[in-house]
Protein backbone atom coordinates (compact mmCIF):
# COMPACT_ATOMS: atom_id res chain seq x y z
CA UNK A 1 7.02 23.20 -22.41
CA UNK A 2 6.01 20.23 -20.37
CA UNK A 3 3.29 17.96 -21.58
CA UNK A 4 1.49 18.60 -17.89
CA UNK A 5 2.30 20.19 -15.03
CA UNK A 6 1.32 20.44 -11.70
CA UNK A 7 2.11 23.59 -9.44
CA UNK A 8 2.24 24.56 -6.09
CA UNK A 9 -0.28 21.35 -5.19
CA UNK A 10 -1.55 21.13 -1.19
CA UNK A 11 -3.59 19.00 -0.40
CA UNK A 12 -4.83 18.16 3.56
CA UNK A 13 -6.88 15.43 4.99
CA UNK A 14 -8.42 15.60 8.62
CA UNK A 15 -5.24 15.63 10.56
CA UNK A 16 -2.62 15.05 7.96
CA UNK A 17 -1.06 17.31 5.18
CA UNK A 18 -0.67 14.85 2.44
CA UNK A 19 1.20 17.37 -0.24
CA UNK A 20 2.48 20.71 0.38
CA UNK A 21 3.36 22.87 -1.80
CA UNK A 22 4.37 21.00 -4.58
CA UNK A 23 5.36 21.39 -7.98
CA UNK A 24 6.47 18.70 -10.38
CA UNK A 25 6.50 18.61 -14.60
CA UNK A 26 5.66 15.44 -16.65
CA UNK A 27 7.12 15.22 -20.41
CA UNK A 28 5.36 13.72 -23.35
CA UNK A 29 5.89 10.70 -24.37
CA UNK A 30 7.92 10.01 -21.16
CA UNK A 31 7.87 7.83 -17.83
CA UNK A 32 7.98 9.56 -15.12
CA UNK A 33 8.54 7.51 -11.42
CA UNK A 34 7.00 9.19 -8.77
CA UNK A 35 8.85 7.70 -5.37
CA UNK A 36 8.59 8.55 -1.57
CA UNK A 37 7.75 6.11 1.50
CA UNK A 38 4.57 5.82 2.42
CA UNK A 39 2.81 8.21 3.70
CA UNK A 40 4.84 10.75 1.41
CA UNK A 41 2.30 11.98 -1.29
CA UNK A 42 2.83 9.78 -4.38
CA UNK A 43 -1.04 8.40 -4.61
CA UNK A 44 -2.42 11.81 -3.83
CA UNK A 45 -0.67 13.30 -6.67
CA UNK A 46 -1.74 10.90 -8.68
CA UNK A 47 -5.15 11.35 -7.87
CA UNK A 48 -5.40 14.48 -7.90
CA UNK A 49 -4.27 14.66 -11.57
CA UNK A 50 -7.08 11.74 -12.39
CA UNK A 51 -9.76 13.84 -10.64
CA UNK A 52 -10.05 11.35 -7.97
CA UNK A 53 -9.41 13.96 -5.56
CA UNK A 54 -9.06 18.42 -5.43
CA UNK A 55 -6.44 19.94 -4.24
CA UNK A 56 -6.46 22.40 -1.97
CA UNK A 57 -4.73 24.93 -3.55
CA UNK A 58 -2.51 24.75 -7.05
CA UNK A 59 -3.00 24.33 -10.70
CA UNK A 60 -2.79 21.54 -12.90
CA UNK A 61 -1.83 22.49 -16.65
CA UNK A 62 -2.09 20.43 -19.90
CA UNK A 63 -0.01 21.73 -22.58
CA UNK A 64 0.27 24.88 -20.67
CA UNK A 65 -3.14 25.74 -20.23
CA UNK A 66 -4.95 25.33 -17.20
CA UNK A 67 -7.32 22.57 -16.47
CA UNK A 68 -9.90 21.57 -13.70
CA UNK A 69 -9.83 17.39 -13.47
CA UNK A 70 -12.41 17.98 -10.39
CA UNK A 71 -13.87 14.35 -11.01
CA UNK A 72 -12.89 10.99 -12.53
CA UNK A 73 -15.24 11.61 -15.73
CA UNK A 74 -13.72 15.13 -16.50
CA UNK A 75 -10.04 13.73 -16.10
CA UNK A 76 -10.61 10.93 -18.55
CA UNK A 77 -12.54 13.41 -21.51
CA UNK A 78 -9.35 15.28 -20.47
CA UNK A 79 -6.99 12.74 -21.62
CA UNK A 80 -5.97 11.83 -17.96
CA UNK A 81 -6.27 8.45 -16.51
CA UNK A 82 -5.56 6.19 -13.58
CA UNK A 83 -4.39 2.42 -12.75
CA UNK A 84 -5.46 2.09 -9.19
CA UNK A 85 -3.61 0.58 -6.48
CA UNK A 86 -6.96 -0.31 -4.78
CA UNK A 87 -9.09 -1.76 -7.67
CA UNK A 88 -12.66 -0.32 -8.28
CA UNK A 89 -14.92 -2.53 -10.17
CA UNK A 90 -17.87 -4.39 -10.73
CA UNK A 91 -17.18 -7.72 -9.25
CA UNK A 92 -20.80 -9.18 -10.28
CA UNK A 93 -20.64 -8.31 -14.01
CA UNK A 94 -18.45 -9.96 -16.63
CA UNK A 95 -14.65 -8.49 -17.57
CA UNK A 96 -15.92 -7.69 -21.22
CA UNK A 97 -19.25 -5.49 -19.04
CA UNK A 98 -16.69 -4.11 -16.75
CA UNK A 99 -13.87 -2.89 -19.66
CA UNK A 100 -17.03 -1.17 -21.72
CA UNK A 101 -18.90 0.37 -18.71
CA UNK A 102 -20.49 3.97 -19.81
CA UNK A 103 -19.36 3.08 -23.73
CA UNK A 104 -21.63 -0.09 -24.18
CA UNK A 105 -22.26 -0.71 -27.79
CA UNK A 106 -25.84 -0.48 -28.38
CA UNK A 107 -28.72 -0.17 -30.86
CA UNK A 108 -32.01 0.68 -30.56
CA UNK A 109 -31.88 0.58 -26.74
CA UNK A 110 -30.23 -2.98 -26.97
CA UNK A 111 -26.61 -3.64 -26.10
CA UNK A 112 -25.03 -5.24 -29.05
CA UNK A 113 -23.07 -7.76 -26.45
CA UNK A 114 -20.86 -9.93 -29.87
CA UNK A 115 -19.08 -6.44 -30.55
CA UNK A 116 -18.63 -5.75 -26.81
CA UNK A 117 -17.14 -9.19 -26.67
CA UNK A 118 -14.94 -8.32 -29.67
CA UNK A 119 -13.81 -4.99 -28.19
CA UNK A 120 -13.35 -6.77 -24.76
CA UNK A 121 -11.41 -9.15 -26.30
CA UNK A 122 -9.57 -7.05 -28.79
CA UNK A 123 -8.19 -4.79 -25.71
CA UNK A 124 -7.09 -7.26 -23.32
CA UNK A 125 -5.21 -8.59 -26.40
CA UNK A 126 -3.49 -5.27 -26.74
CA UNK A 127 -2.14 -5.92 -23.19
CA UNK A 128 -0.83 -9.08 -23.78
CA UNK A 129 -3.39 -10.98 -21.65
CA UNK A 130 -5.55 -13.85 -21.91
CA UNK A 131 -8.05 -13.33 -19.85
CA UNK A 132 -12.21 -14.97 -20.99
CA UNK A 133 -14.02 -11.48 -21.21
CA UNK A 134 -16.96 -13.55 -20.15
CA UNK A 135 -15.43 -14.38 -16.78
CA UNK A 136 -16.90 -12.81 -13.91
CA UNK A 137 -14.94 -10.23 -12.30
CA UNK A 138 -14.94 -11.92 -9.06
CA UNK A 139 -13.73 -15.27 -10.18
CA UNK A 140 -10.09 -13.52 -11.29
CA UNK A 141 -7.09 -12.93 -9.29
CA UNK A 142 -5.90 -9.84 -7.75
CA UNK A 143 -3.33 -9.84 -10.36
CA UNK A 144 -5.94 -10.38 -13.30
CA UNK A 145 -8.42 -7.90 -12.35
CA UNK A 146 -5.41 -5.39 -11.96
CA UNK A 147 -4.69 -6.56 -15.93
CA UNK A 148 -8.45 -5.59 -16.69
CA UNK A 149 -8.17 -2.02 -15.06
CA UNK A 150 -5.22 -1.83 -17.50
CA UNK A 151 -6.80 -2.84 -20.19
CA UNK A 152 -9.59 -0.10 -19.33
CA UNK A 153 -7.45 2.80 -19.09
CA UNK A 154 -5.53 1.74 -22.72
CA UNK A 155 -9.09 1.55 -23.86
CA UNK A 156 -10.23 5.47 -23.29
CA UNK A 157 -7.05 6.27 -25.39
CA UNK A 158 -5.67 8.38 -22.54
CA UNK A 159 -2.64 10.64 -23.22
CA UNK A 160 -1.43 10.41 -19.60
CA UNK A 161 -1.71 7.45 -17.56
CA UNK A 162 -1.07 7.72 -13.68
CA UNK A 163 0.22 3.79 -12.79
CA UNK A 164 0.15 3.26 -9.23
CA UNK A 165 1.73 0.31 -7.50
CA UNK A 166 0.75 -1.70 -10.99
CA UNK A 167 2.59 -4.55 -10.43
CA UNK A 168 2.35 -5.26 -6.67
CA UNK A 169 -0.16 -8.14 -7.65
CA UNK A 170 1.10 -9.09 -11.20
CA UNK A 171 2.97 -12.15 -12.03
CA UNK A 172 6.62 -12.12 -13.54
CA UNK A 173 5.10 -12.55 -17.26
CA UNK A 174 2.10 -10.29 -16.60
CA UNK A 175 4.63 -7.52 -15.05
CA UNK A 176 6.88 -7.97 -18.84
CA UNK A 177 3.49 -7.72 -21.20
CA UNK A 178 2.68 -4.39 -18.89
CA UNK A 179 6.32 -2.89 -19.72
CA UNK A 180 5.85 -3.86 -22.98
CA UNK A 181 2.91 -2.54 -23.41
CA UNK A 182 4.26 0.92 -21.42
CA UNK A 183 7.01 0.81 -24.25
CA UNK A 184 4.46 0.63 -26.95
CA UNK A 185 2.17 3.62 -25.36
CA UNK A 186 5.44 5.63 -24.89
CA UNK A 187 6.46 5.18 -28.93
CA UNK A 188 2.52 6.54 -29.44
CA UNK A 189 3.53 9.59 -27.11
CA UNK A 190 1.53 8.95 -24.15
CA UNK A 191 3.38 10.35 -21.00
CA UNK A 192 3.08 8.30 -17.83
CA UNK A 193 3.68 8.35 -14.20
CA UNK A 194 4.96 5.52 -12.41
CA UNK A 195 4.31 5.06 -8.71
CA UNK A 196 6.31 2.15 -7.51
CA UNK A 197 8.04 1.29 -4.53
CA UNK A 198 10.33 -1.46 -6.80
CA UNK A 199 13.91 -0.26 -7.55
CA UNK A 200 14.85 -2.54 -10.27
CA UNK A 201 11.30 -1.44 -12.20
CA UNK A 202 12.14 2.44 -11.85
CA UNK A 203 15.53 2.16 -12.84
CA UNK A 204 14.70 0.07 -15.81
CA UNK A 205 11.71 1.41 -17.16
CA UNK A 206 11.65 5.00 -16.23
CA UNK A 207 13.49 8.31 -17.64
CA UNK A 208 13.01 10.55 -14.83
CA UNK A 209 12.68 10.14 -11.34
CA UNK A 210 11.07 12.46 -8.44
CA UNK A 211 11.07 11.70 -5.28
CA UNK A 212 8.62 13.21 -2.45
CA UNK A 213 9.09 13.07 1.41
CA UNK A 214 6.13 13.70 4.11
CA UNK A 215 4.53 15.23 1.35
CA UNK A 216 6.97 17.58 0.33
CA UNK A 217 8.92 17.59 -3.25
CA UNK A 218 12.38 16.63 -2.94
CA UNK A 219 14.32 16.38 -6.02
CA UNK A 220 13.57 15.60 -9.89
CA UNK A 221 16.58 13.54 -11.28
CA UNK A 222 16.94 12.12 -14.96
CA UNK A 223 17.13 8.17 -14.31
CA UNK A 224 20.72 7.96 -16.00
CA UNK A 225 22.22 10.92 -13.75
CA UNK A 226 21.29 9.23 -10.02
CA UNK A 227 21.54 6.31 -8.30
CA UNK A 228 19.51 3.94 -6.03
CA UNK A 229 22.05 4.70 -2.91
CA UNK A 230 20.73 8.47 -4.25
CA UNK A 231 17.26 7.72 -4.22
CA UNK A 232 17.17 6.17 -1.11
CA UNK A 233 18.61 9.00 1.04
CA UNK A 234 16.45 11.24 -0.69
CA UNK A 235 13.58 9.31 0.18
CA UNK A 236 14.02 8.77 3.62
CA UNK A 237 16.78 11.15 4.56
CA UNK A 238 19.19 8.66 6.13
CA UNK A 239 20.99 5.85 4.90
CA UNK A 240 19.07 2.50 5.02
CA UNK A 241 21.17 -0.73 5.68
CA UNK A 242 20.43 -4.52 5.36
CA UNK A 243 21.87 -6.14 8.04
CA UNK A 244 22.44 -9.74 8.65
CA UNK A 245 19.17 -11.10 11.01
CA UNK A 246 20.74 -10.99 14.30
CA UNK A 247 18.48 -13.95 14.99
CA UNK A 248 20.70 -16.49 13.46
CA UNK A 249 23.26 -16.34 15.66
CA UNK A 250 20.92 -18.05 18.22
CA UNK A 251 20.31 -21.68 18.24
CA UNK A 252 16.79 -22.38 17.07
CA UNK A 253 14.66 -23.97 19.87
CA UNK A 254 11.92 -26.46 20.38
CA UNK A 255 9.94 -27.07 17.06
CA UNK A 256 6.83 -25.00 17.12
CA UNK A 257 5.04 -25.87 13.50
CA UNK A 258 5.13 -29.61 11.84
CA UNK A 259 3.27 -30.24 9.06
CA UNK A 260 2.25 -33.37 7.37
CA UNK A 261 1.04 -34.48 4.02
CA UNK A 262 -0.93 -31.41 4.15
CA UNK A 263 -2.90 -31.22 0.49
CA UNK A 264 -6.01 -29.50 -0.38
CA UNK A 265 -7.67 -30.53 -3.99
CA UNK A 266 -6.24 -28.50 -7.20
CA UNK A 267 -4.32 -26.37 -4.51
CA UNK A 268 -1.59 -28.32 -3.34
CA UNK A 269 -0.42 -31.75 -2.15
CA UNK A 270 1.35 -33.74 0.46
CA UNK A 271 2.97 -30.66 1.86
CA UNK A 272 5.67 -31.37 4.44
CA UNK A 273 7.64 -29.28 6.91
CA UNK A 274 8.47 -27.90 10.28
CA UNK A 275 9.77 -24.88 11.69
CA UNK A 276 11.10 -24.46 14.94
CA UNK A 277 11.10 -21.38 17.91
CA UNK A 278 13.08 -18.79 17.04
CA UNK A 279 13.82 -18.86 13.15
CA UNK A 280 12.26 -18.01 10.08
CA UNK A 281 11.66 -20.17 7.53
CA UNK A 282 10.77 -18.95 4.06
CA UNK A 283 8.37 -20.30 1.39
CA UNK A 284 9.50 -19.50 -1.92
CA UNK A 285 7.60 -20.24 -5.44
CA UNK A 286 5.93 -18.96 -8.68
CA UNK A 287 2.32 -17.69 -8.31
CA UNK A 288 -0.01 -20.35 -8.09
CA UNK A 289 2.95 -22.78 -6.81
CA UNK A 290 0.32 -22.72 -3.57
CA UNK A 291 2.15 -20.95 -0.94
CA UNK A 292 -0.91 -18.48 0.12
CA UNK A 293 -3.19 -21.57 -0.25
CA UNK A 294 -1.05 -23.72 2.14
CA UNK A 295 -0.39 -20.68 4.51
CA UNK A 296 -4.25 -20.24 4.75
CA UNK A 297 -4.91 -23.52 5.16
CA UNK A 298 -2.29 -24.36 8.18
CA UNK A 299 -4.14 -21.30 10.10
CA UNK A 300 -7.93 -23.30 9.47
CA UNK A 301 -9.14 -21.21 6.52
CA UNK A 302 -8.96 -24.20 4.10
CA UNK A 303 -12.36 -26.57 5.59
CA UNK A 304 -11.29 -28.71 2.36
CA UNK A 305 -7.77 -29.26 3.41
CA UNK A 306 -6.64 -33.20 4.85
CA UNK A 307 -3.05 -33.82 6.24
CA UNK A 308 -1.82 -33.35 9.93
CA UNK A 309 -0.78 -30.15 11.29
CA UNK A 310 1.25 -29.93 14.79
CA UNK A 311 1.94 -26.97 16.77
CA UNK A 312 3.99 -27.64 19.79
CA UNK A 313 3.67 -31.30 19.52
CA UNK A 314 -0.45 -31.24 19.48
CA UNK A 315 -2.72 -31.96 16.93
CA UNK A 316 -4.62 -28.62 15.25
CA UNK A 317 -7.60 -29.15 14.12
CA UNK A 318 -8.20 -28.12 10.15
CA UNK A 319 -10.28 -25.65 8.85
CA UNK A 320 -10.80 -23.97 12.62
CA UNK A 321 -9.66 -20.72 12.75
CA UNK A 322 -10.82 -20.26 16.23
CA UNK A 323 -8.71 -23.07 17.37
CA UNK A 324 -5.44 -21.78 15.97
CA UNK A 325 -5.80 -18.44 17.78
CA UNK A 326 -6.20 -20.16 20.87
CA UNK A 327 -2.83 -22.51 20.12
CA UNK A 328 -1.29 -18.71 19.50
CA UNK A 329 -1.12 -19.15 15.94
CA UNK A 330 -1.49 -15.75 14.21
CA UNK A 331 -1.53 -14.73 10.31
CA UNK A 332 -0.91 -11.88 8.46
CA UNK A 333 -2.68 -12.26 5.14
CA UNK A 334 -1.08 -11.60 1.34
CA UNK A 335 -4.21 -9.19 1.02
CA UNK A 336 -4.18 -6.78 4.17
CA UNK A 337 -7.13 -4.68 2.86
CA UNK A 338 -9.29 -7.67 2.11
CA UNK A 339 -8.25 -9.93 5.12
CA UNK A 340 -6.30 -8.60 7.18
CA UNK A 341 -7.75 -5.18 8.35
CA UNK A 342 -11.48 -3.85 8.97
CA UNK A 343 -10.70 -0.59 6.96
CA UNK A 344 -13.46 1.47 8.20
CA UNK A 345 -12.33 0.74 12.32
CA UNK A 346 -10.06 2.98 13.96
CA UNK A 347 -6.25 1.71 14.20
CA UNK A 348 -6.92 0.50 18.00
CA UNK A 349 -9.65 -1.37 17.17
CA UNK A 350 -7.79 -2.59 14.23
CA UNK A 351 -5.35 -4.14 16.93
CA UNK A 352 -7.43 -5.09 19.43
CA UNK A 353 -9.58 -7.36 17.36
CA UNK A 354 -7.24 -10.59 17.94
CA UNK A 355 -7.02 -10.48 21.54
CA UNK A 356 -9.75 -8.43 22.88
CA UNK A 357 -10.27 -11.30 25.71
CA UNK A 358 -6.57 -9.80 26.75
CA UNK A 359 -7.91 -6.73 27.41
CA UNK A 360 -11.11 -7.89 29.19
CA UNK A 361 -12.30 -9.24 32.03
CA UNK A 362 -16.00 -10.41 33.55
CA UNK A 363 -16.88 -9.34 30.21
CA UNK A 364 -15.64 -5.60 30.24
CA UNK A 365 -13.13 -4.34 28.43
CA UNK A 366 -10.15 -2.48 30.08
CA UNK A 367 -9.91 0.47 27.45
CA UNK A 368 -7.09 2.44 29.54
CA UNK A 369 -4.84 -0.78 29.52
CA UNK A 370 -5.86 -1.24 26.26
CA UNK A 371 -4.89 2.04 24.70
CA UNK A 372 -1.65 1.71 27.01
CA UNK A 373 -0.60 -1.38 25.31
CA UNK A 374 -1.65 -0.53 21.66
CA UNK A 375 0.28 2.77 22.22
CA UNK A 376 3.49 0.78 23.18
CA UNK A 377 3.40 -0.92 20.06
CA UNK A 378 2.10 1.42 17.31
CA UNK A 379 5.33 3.73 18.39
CA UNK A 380 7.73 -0.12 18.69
CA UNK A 381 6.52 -0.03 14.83
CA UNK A 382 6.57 3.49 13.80
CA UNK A 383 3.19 4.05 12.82
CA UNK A 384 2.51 7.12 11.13
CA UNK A 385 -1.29 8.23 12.48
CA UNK A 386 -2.35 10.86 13.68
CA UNK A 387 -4.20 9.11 16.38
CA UNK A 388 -5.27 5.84 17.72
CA UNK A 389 -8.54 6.52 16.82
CA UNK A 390 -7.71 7.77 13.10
CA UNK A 391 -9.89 5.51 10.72
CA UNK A 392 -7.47 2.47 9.03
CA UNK A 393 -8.46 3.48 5.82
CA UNK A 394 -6.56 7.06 5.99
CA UNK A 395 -3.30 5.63 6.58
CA UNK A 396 -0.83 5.00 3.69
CA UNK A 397 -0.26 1.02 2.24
CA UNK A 398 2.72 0.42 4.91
CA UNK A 399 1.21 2.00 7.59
CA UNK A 400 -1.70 0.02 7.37
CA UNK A 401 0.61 -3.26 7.19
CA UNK A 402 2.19 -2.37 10.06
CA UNK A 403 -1.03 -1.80 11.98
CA UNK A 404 -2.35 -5.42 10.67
CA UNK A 405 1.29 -7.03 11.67
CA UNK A 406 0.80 -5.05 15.12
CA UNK A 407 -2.20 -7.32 15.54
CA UNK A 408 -0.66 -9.92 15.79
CA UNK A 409 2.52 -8.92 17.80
CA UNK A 410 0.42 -7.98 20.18
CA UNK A 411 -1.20 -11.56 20.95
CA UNK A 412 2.06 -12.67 21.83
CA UNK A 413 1.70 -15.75 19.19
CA UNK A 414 4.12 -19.04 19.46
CA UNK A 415 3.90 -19.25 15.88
CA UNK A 416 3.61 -16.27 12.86
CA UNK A 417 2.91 -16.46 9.60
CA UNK A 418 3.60 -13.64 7.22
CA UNK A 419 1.94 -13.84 3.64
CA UNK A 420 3.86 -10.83 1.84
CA UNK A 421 5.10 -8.73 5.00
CA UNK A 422 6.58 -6.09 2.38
CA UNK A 423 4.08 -5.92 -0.67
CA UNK A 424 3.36 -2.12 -1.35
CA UNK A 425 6.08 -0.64 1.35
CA UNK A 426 8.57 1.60 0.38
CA UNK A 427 12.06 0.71 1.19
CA UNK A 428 12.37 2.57 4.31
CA UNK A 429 9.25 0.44 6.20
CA UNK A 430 10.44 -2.82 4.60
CA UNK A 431 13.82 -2.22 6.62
CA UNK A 432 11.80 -1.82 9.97
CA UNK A 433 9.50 -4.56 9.27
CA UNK A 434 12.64 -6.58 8.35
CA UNK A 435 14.05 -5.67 11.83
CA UNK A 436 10.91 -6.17 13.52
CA UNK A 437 10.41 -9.38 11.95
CA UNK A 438 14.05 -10.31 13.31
CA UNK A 439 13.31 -9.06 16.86
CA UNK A 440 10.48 -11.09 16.94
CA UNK A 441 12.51 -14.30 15.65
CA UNK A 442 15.12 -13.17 18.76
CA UNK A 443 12.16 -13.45 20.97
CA UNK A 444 11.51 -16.94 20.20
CA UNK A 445 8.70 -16.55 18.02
CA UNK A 446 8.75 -19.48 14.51
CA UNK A 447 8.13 -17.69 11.26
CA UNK A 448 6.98 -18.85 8.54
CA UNK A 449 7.35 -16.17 5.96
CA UNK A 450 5.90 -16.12 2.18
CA UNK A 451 7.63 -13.69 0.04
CA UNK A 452 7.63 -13.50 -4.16
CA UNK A 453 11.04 -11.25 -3.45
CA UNK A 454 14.29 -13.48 -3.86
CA UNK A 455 16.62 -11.64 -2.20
CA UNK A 456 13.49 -10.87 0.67
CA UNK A 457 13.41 -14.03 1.44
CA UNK A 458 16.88 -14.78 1.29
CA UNK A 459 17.84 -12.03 3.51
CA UNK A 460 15.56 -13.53 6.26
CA UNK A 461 15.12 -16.95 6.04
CA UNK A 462 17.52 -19.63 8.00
CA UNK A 463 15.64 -22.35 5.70
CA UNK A 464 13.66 -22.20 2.69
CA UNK A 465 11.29 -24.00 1.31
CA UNK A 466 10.20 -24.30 -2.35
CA UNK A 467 6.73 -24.78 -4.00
CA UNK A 468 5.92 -25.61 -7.90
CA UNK A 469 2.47 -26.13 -8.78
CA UNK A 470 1.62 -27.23 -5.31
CA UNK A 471 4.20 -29.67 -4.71
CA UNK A 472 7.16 -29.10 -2.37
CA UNK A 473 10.08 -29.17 -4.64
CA UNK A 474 12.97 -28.77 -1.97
CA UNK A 475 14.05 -27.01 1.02
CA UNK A 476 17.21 -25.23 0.92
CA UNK A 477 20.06 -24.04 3.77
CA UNK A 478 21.00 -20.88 4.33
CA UNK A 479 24.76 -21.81 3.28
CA UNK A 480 23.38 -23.14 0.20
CA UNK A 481 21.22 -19.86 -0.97
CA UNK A 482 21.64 -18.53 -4.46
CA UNK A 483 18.59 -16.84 -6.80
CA UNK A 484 19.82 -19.81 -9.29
CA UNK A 485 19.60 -22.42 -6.88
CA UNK A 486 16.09 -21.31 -6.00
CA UNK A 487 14.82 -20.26 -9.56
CA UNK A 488 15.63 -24.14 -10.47
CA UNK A 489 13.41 -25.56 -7.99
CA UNK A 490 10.70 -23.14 -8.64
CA UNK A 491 10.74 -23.23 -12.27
């Protein structure tokens, strides 16, 4: 008998069916990868077993007995917990206040806050991190506040735990202490689902696989009887290829972006590089080498930066965001959902916010050329929505990055730069973006593209260039590419 069950789950949101009709059995003491593009159900399952949302119709069953997870609270005194993709804290309280909210130590009406220090400290211990529980939530990293919300689930000694997209904001060590630490829960028994969009973490972490397309089950496969060629049909029912950029056999043009001494204090420092019209140049490097901090900086989000920045031979001002839109600079942020999209607009007016001077004129905007235009585009990049006007939020992780990189396409920019283009998108959007990316590059658009994926970057990139602890360590030739080469500089 499985450990829990789900049966005959549908589950519909205004004008899309998210799951239908499906049916899927998790083991104890097993992990269990839950796969599918976006857009194909994974998250909503995962929810719904957490009590984040109800389905529609179907059961869930714990040890064969049928249970009603209708809210968060209920889930958790259930056994049954969640890591977030989206993180859903506190940011004005302290991690310690955060890991022991609704279990606060207390006497007398008075928090006792030495043992919730200890117990803070105790359980971010148990994850292998080394986070202050004093800190204030707000002054960590994505990647450490997702380490806190993993500390909190460990903490309500869950026997399931629902992982979704853990490590899309982790470092390299913090992603080994959390399969550790998944290897230590599965010895104690705890079954776990694993939503992930990375191959090499399913195949080496997992025991069974399922994979779900447009909300539909597909197949459930023990990890040691299938394949990643396997999993990726099944996932997007057609084969998926990576094909050489076709942009590199054209001769790159006039150079677009030169950059000089660029530093900003404790960031990075006397960055220097340029990239020319038609290519795309990478920017590898460790987190916190300084990549996103010299990206943001080169678009005027840095009013701290000093150094020279040049595109098309004049002088940008620093710090002026303004400016660089004007020069047809556009940037697509490593955190869409924080910077990069208004998530409560519609998915035109998503678009439209760059350039909505290209849709108007004497001050009225020219909504039918508008929609025209946005339409054009949303179908160039396979947008999944039901409409225009469907709120950003709705859509699934690569759906949304598409609409934020459709911002920019549509400015027409002279130079791009892409802060992880691929981070939460399933293999079968990463191969369009990768092409659209590429067509872009064909049309004489520079690149400057930030990716923590080696072979990503490698793929893509004519020239890369390599940050350690915000210092430009080399810059490396296509011919000359190899994960070693690359590691050496980083490292």
């Amino acid at each position: 008998m499985a450990f829990l069950s789900v049966e005959h789950i549908s589950k519909t949101f205004p004008g899309v069916r998210a799951l239908d009709d499906v049916s899927v059995e998790f083991e104890k003491g097993s992990i269990h990868a839950l796969m599918g593009e976006n857009g194909a159900g994974k998250s909503t399952l995962g929810k719904i077993i957490a009590g984040v949302y109800t389905p529609d119709k179907g059961v869930v069953k714990l040890e064969g007995q049928e249970v009603k997870p209708t809210d968060p609270r209920i889930a958790q005194q259930l056994g049954l917990a969640i890591v977030h993709q989206e993180l859903a804290f506190c940011p004005n309280m302290t991690v310690a206040e955060n890991l022991m909210l609704g279990t606060m130590p207390a006497h007398a009406g008075f928090v006792n806050w030495s043992k919730l220090r200890d117990r803070a400290k105790a359980l971010l211990h148990e994850i292998g991190s080394d986070i202050d529980p004093d800190t204030p939530l707000e002054q960590l990293t994505t990647g450490q506040e997702q380490m806190v919300q993993i500390a909190s689930c460990v903490g309500t000694n869950a026997k399931m735990i629902i992982f979704d997209e853990p490590t899309s904001s982790l470092s390299t060590r913090e992603s080994e202490h959390l399969f550790e630490l998944m290897g230590r829960l599965k010895a104690r028994g705890v079954s776990m689902a694993y939503v992930s969009h990375r191959m090499d973490e399913i195949f080496r972490i997992c025991d069974t696989i399922t994979v779900l397309r447009d909300g539909k089950y597909v197949a459930t496969d023990p990890i040691a009887g299938t394949n990643r060629e396997r999993v990726i049909r099944q996932m997007v029912g057609r084969e998926v290829l990576t094909e050489r950029p076709k942009y590199l056999d054209l001769q790159p043009g006039e150079e677009i972006l030169r950059v000089e001494n660029l530093s900003s204090t404790g960031k990075f420092q006397n960055v220097s590089f340029n990239v020319h019209r038609g290519e795309i140049v990478g920017m590898a490097g460790l987190v916190g080498a300084g990549r996103s901090e010299t990206a943001t900086a080169i678009f005027g989000l840095d009013r701290h930066a000093k150094g020279d920045v040049y595109v098309k031979g004049k002088k940008l001002p620093l710090g002026k965001v303004n400016e660089s839109m004007r020069r047809r600079v556009g940037f697509l942020p490593e955190d869409r959902k924080k910077a990069g999209l208004v998530l409560g607009m519609s998915v035109a007016d998503n678009i439209s916010l760059a350039h909505i001077d290209h849709f108007s004129a004497f001050g009225f905007v020219d909504r039918k050329r508008e929609v025209t235009e946005i339409e054009k585009l949303t179908k160039r990049l396979r947008v999944k929505a039901p409409s225009l006007e469907t709120i950003t939020a709705g859509l699934s992780g690569g759906n949304q990055q598409k609409v934020a990189l459709a911002k920019w396409l549509a400015r027409s920019c002279d130079l791009l730069i892409v802060d992880e283009p691929t981070r939460g998108v399933d293999v079968g959007a990463k191969a369009e973006i990768y092409h659209l990316l590429d067509e872009v590059a064909c049309q004489g658009v520079a690149i400057l593209m930030i990716s923590s994926e080696l072979p990503e970057v490698m793929n893509l990139s004519r020239r890369i260039l390599v940050l350690r602890e915000g210092f430009l360590t080399g810059e490396v030739a296509r011919e000359n590419f190899s994960q070693e080469a690359l590691l050496h500089l980083m490292a």
